[in-house]
Structure formats: C-alpha cells, structure tokens
Protein backbone atom coordinates (compact mmCIF):
# COMPACT_ATOMS: atom_id res chain seq x y z
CA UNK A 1 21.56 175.39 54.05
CA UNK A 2 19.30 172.25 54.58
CA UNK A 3 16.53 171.93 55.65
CA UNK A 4 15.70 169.50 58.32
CA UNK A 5 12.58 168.29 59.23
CA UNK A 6 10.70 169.95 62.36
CA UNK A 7 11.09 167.39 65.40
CA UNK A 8 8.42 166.29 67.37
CA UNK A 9 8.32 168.25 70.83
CA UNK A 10 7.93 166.05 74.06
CA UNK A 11 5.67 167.20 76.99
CA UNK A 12 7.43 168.24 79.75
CA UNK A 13 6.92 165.56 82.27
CA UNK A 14 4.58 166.38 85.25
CA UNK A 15 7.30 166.19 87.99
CA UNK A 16 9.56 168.94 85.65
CA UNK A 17 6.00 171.41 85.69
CA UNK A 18 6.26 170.73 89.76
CA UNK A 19 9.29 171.66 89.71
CA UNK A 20 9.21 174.39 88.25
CA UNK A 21 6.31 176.09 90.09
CA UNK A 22 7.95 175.16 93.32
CA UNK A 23 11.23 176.90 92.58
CA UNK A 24 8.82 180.41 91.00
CA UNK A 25 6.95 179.79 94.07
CA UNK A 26 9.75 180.23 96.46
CA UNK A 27 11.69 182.61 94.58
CA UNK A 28 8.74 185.04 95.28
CA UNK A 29 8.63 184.02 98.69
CA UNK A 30 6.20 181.92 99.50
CA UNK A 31 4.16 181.79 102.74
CA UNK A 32 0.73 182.20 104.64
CA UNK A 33 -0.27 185.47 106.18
CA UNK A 34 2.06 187.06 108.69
CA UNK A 35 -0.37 186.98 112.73
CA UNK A 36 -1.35 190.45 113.72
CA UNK A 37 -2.10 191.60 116.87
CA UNK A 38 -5.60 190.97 117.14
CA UNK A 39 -7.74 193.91 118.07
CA UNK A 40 -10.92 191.77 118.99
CA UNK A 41 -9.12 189.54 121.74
CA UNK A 42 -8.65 190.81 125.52
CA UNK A 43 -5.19 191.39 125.67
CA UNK A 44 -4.48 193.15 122.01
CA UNK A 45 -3.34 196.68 123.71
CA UNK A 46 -0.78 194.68 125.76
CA UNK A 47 0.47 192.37 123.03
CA UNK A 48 4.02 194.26 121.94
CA UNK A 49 6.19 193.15 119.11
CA UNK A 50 8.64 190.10 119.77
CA UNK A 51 11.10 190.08 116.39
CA UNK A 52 13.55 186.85 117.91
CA UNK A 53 11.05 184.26 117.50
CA UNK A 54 8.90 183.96 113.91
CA UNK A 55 6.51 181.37 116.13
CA UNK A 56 5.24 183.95 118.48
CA UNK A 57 5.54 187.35 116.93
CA UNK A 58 3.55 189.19 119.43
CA UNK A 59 3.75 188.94 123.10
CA UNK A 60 3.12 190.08 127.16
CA UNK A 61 4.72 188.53 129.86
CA UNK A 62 4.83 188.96 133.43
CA UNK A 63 7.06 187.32 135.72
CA UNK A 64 5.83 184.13 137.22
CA UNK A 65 6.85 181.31 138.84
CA UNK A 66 4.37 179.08 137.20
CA UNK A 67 5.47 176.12 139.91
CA UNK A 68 3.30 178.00 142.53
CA UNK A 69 0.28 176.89 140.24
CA UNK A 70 -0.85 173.21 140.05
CA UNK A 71 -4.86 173.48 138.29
CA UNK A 72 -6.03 174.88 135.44
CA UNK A 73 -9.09 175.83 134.04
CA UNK A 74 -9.32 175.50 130.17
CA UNK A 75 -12.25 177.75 128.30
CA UNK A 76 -13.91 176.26 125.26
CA UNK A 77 -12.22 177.59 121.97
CA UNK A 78 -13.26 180.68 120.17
CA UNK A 79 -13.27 180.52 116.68
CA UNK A 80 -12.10 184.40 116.27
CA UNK A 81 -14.70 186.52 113.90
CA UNK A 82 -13.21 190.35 113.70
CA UNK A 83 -12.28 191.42 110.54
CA UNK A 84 -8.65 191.14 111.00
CA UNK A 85 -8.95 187.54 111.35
CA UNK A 86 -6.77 185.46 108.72
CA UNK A 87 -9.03 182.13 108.07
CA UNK A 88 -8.99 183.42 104.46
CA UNK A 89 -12.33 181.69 102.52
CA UNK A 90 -12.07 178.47 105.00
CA UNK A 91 -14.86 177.11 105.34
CA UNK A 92 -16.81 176.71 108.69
CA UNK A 93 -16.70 173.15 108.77
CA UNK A 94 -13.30 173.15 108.30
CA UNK A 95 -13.20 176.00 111.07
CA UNK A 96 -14.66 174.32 113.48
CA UNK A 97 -12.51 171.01 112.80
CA UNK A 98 -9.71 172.74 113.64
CA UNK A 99 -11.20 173.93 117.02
CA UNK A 100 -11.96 170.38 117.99
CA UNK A 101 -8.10 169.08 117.23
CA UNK A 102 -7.30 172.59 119.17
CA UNK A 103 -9.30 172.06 122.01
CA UNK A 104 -8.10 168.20 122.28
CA UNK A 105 -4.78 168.37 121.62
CA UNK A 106 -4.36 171.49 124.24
CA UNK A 107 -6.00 169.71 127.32
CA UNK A 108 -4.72 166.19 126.24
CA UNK A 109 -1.00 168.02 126.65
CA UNK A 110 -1.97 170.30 129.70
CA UNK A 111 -3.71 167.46 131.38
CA UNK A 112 -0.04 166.18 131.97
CA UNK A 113 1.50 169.32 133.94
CA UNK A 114 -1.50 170.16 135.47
CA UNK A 115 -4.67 169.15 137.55
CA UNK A 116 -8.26 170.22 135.16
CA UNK A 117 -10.28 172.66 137.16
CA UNK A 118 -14.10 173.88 137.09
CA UNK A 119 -13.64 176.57 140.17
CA UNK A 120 -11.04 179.66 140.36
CA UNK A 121 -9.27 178.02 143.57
CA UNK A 122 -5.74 179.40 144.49
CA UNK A 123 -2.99 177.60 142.76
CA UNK A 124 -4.97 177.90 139.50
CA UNK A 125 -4.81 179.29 136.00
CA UNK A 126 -7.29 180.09 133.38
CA UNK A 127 -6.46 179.43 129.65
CA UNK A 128 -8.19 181.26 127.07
CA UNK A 129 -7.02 179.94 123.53
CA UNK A 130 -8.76 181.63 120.33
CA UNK A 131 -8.27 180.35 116.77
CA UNK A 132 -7.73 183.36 114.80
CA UNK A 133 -6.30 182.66 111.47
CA UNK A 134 -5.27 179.05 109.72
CA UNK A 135 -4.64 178.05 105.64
CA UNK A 136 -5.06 174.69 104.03
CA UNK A 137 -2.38 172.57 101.98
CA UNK A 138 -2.27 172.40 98.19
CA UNK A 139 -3.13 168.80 98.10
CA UNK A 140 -0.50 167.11 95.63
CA UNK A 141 1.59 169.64 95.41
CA UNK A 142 2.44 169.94 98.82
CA UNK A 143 3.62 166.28 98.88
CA UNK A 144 5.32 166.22 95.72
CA UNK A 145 6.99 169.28 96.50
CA UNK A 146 9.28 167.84 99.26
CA UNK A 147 10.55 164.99 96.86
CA UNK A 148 10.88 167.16 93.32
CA UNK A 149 14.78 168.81 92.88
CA UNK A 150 13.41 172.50 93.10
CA UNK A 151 10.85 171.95 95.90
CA UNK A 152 13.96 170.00 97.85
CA UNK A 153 16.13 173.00 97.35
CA UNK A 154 13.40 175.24 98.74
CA UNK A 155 12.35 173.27 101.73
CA UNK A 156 16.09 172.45 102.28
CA UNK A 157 16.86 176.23 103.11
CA UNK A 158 13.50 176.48 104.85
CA UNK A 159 14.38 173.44 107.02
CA UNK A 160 17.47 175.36 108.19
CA UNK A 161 15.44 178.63 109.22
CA UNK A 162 12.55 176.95 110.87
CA UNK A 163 10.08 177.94 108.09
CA UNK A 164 7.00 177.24 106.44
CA UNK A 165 7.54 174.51 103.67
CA UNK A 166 6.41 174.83 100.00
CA UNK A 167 2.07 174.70 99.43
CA UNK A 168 1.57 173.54 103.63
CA UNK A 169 -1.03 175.15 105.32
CA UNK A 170 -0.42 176.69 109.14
CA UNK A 171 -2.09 177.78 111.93
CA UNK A 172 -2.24 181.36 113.78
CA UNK A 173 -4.02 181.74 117.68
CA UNK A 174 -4.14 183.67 120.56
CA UNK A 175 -3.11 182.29 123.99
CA UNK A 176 -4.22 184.21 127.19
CA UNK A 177 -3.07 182.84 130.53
CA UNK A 178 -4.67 184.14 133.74
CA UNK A 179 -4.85 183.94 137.40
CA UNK A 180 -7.56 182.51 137.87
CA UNK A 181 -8.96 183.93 141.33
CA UNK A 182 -8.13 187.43 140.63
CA UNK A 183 -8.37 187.42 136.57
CA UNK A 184 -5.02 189.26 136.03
CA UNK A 185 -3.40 188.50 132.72
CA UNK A 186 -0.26 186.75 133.78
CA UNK A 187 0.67 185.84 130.23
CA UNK A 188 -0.37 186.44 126.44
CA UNK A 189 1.04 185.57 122.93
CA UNK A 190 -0.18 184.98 119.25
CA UNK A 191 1.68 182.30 117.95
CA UNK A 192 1.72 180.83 114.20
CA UNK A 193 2.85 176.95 114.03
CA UNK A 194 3.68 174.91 110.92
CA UNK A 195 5.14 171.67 110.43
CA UNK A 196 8.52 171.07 109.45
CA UNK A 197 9.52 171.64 106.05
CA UNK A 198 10.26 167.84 105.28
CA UNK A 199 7.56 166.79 107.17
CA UNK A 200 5.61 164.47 104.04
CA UNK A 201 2.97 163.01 106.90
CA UNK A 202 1.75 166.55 107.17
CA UNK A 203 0.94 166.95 103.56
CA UNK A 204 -1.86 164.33 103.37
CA UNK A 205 -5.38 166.48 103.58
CA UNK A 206 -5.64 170.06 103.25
CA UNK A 207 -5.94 170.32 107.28
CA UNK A 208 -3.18 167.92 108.36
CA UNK A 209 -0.57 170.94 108.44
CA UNK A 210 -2.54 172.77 110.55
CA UNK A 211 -3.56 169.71 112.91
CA UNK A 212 0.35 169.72 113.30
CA UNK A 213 1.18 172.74 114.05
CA UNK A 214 -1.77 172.70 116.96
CA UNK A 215 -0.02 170.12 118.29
CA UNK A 216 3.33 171.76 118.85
CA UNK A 217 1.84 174.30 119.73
CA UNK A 218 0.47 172.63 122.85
CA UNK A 219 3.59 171.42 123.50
CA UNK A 220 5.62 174.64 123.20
CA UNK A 221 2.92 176.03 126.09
CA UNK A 222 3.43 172.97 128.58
CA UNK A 223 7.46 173.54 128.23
CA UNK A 224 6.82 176.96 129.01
CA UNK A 225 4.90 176.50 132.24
CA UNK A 226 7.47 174.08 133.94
C-alpha cells in the first residue's frame, strides 16, 4: 500500500459550529422554564390547570360581561420574590427594566379600551400584574440561529406550533383582574409570552425577547376584555 501524506484539516467554519449546536440544542428540546402556579400571588389556590393554550397554562375565570365596565385602575408592578419565582440569576437591574417596559406597555394598550382610574367607582376594574419569572437571549446565537440550516429547521417547526425559538429569552407573569368596588377576583391567569420564532428584531439585546413578549401580552388582555 502507499503511503500518502497526512492532509491538512480545515476548521470547521463558525456558521457549521452554529449549526450544529442549534440542531443538539433542539433535539434535546430546548426551552425556558415551564410558569407554575405561583403560591405567593393572591389568587394561586384558584388558578387550575388550562392544557389548550401553552400561553396561559394556568387559569380562573368567571363569567363577565366586561362591556358593563368602562375604568380601570392599574397597580404598580410587583417584581415577584417567593422562591418559586423563575427570574433564574437575572439581575435586578435587568428586573426592574422589565417592570418598566411591563408597566408601560400594559397601560399604553389598556389606555385604549378603557378610561385610567385613581377611585374604585362602579363600572371599574382593578389590574394587578406581577412579573414572576423572565430569561435573557443568547446574544449571537440567537440571531444567527434563525438564518443557519439547522437553527431554520428548528425554528421552522417551532413557527408552526407557536413556540419558543432557538437561544430567545421569554417572559412569565401573573394577571389578576378585579372588581374594583367590591374586590372580587373576576379574572386570573399566568401567562408566558415569547416572540415568534423568526422574529430576528427580537434577538438584538439579551432583553428584547422579553420586551416582546410583554407587549403581546398586553395585547392578548385588551382583546380579551372587548
């Protein structure tokens, strides 16, 4: 036999290595945290499994006919400390960013279906919103991922279920909807909210995920009280 001389091996281009850890990443199922039913918020005993919709897994409802109600008062945002709570090592800066875009982007929406209140008139509802849980974006890697083959594939499939894409952050909270003269809980869900799986805008900063899934989130609610 003859020998031939060893060949010079070629790095495996950065984009390959991308892909690569995108498709292990999704073949062991990537994701953030799953909510929980919070045991330090107000309405955790009534909160009751709701398996049809991966947005809001846990939920109480009552019937209402939220066009009898034209005000609402909107509490400041509680940043949610029990030990259940699925922030992760986020840091508190990064914490209390997200209750600021939370707190805007929930009254800028509301704003539109209702009339802002200070005082528990009839007619009115009281909105208690707590921030229990969020996770940041891998920077670079989320991006890249929705371009590379592998991280395509993934996000592709995730696209068509409604999923989290590859390395994006999300965002988990607790809504609580009351009437406001006679404080009964009229209304409660913990809902976790992502951007789409293609969404590249989303990728840019480790909280821009997050920032969009708040958003949605706001809208989802003012759809719901029409």
């Amino acid at each position: 036999m003859h020998a031939f001389p060893d060949r010079p091996r070629r790095p495996i281009p950065a984009r390959a290595w991308l892909s690569l850890a995108a498709v292990g990443v999704a073949l062991a199922g990537c994701g953030s945290a799953d909510p929980v039913a919070y045991s330090g918020i107000a309405s955790s005993a009534q909160l009751a499994p709701n398996p049809q919709d991966d947005h809001i897994p846990f939920r109480y409802a009552t019937p209402v006919d939220w066009r009898s109600y034209n005000r609402m008062i909107i509490d400041p945002i509680v940043i949610y400390r029990g030990p259940d709570n699925q922030f992760g090592d986020m840091s508190e800066e990064d914490k209390a960013e997200l209750a600021h875009t939370m707190q805007t982007a929930f009254v800028e929406k509301l704003k539109t279906r209702f009339t802002l209140a200070g005082d528990p008139a009839p007619g009115t509802l009281r909105l208690r919103l707590t921030l229990t849980g969020a996770s940041t974006s891998t920077p670079v890697l989320s991006t890249v991922s929705r371009v590379d083959i592998g991280g395509g594939l993934y996000n592709g499939v995730q696209a068509v279920r409604g999923g989290e894409g590859l390395f994006t952050g999300a965002v988990i909270y607790a809504v609580e909807i009351y009437d406001a003269p006679t404080n009964r809980l009229l209304n409660a869900f913990v809902s976790k909210q992502y951007p789409g799986s293609f969404n590249i805008g989303a990728t840019f900063g480790s909280l821009a995920a997050a920032k969009t899934g708040l958003e949605k989130g706001a809208d989802a609610l003012v759809a719901q009280l029409k």
